[in-house]
N, C-alpha and C. Protein backbone atom coordinates (compact mmCIF):
# COMPACT_ATOMS: atom_id res chain seq x y z
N UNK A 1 16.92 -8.46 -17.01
CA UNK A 1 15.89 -8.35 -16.01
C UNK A 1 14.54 -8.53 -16.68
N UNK A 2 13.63 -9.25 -15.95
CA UNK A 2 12.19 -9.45 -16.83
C UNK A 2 11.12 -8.97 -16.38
N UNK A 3 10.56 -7.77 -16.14
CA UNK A 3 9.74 -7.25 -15.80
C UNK A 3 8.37 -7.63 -16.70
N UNK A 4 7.10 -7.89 -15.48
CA UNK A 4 6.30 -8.02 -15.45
C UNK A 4 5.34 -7.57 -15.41
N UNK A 5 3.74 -7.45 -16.38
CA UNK A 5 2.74 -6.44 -16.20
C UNK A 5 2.13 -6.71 -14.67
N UNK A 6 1.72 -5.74 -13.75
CA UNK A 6 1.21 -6.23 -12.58
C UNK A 6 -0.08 -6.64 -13.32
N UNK A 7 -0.83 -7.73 -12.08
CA UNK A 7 -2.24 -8.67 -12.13
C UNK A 7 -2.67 -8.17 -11.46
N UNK A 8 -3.84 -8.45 -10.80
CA UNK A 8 -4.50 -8.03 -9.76
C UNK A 8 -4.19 -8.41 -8.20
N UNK A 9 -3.10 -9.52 -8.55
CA UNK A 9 -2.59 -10.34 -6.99
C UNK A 9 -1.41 -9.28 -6.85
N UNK A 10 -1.15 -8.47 -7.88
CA UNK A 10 0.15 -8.01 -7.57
C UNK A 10 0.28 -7.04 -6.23
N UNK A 11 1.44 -7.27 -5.88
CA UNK A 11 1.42 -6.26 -4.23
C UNK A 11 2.41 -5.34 -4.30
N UNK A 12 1.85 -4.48 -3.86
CA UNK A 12 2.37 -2.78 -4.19
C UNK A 12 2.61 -2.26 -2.51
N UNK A 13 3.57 -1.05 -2.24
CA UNK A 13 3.87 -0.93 -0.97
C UNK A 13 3.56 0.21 -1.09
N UNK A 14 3.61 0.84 -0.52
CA UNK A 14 2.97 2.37 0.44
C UNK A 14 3.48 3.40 -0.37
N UNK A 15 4.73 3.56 -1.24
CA UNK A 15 5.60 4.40 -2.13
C UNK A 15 4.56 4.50 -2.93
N UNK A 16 3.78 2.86 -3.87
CA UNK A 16 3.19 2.92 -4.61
C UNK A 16 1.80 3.34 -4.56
N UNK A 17 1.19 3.06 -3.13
CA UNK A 17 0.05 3.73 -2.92
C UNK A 17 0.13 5.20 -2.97
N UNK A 18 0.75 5.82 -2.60
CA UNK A 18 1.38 7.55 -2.53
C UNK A 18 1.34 7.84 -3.78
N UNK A 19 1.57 7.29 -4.92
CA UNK A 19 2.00 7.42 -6.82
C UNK A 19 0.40 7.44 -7.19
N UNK A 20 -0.18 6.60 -6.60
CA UNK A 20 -1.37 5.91 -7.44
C UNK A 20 -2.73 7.20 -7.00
N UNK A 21 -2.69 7.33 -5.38
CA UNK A 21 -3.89 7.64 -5.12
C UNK A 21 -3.42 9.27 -4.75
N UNK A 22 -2.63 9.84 -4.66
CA UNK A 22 -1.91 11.52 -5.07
C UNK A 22 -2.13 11.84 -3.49
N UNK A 23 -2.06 10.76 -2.57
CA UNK A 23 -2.50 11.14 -1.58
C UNK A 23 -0.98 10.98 -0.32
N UNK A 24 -1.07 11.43 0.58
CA UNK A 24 0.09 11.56 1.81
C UNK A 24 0.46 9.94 2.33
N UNK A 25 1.04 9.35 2.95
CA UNK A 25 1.37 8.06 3.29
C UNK A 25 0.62 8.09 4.88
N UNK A 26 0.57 9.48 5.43
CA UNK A 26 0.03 9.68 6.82
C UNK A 26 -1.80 9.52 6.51
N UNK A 27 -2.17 10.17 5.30
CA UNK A 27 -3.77 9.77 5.14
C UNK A 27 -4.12 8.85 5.03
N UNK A 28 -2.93 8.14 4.30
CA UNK A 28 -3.41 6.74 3.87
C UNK A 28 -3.70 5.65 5.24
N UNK A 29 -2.53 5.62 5.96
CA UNK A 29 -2.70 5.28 7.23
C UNK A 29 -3.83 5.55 8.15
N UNK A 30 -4.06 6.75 8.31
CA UNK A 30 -4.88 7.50 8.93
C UNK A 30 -6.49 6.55 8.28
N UNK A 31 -6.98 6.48 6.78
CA UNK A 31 -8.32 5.72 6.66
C UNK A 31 -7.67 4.42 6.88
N UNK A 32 -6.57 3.57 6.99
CA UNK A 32 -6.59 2.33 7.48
C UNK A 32 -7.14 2.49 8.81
N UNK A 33 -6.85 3.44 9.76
CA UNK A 33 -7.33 3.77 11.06
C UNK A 33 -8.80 3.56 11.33
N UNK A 34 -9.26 4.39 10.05
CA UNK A 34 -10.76 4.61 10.46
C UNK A 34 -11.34 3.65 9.36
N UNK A 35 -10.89 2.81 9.07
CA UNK A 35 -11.99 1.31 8.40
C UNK A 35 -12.11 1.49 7.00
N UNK A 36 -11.70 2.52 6.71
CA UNK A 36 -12.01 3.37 5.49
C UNK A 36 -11.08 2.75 3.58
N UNK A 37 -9.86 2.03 4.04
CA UNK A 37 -8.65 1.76 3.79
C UNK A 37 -8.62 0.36 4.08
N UNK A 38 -8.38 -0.67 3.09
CA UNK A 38 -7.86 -2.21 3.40
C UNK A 38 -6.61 -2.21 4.46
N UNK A 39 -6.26 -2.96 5.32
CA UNK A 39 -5.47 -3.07 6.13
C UNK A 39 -4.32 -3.35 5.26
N UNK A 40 -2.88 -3.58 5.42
CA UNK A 40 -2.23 -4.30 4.45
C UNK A 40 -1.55 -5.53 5.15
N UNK A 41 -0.77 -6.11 4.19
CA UNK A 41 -0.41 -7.81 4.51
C UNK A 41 1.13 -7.50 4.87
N UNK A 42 1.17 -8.04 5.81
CA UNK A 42 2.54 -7.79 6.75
C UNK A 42 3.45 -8.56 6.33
N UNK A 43 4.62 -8.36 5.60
CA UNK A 43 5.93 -9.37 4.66
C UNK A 43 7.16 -8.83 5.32
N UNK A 44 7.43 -9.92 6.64
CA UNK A 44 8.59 -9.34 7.88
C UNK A 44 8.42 -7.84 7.99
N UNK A 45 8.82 -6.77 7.51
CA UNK A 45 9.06 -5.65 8.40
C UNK A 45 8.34 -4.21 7.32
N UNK A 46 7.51 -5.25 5.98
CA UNK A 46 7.17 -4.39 4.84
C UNK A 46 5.75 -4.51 5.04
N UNK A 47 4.81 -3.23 4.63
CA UNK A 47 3.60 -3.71 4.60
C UNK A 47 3.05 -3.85 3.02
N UNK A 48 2.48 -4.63 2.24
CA UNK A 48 1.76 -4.76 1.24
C UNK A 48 0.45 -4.55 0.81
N UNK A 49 0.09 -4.34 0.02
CA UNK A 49 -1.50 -4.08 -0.59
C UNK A 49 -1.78 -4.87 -2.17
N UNK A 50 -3.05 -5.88 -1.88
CA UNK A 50 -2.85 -6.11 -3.09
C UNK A 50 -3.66 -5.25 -4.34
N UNK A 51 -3.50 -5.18 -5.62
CA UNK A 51 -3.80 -4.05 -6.73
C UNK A 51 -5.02 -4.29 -6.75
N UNK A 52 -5.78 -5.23 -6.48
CA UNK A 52 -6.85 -5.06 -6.45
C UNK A 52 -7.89 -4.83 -5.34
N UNK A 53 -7.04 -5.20 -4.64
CA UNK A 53 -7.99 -3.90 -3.11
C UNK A 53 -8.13 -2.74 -3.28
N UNK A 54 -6.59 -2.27 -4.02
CA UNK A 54 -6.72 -1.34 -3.72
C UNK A 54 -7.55 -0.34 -4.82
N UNK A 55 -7.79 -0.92 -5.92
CA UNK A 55 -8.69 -0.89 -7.28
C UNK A 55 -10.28 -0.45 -6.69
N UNK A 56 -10.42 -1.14 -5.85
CA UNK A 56 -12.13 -1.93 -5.47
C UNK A 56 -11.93 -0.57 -4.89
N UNK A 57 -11.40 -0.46 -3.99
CA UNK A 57 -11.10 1.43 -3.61
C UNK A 57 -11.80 2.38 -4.07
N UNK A 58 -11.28 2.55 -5.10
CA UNK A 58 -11.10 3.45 -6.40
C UNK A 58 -12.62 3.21 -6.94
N UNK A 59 -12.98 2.00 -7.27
CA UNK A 59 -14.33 2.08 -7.95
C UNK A 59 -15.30 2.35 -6.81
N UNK A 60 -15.12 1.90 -5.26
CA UNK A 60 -16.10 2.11 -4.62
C UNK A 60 -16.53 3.76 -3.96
N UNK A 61 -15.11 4.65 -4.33
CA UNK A 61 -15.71 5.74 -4.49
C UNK A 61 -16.11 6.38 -5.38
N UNK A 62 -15.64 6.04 -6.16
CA UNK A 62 -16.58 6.42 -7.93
C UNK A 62 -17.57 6.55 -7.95
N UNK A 63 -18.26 5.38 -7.34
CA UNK A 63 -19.94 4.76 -7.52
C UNK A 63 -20.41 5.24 -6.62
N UNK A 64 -19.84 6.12 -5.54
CA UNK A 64 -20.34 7.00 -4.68
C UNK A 64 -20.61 8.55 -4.53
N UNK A 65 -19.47 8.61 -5.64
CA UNK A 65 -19.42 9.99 -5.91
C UNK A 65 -20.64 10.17 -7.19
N UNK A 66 -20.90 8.84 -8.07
CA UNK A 66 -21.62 9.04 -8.76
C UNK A 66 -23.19 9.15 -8.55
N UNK A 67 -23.54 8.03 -7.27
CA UNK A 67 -24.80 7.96 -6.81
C UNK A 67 -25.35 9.60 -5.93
N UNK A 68 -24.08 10.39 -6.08
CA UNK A 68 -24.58 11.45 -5.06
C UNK A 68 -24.82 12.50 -6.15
């Protein structure tokens, strides 16, 4: 089997968002609700996120938490 380092195109599913951001799968949903959260990319019946949306995330509250 040849496993691969993820890139930034790489697409991660909702298990992996739950690992990454220590957060519930219902919150996560919940800021897709409120604009807050990238939507994800619909693959037949899976939803996806790519690593670097969901990155830009991550730094754009950083830089918010830092400006405050």
């Amino acid at each position: 089997m040849h496993i691969t380092s993820p890139t930034p195109d790489t697409l991660v599913g909702i298990a992996t968002l739950v690992d990454i951001l220590q957060r519930s799968r219902a919150s996560i949903y919940t800021d897709i609700k409120n604009k807050t959260f990238p939507k994800p990319l619909k693959l037949g019946n899976s939803s996806r996120w790519r690593l670097s949306e969901v990155m830009a995330v991550i730094d754009r509250l950083s830089d918010e938490r830092d400006a405050s």
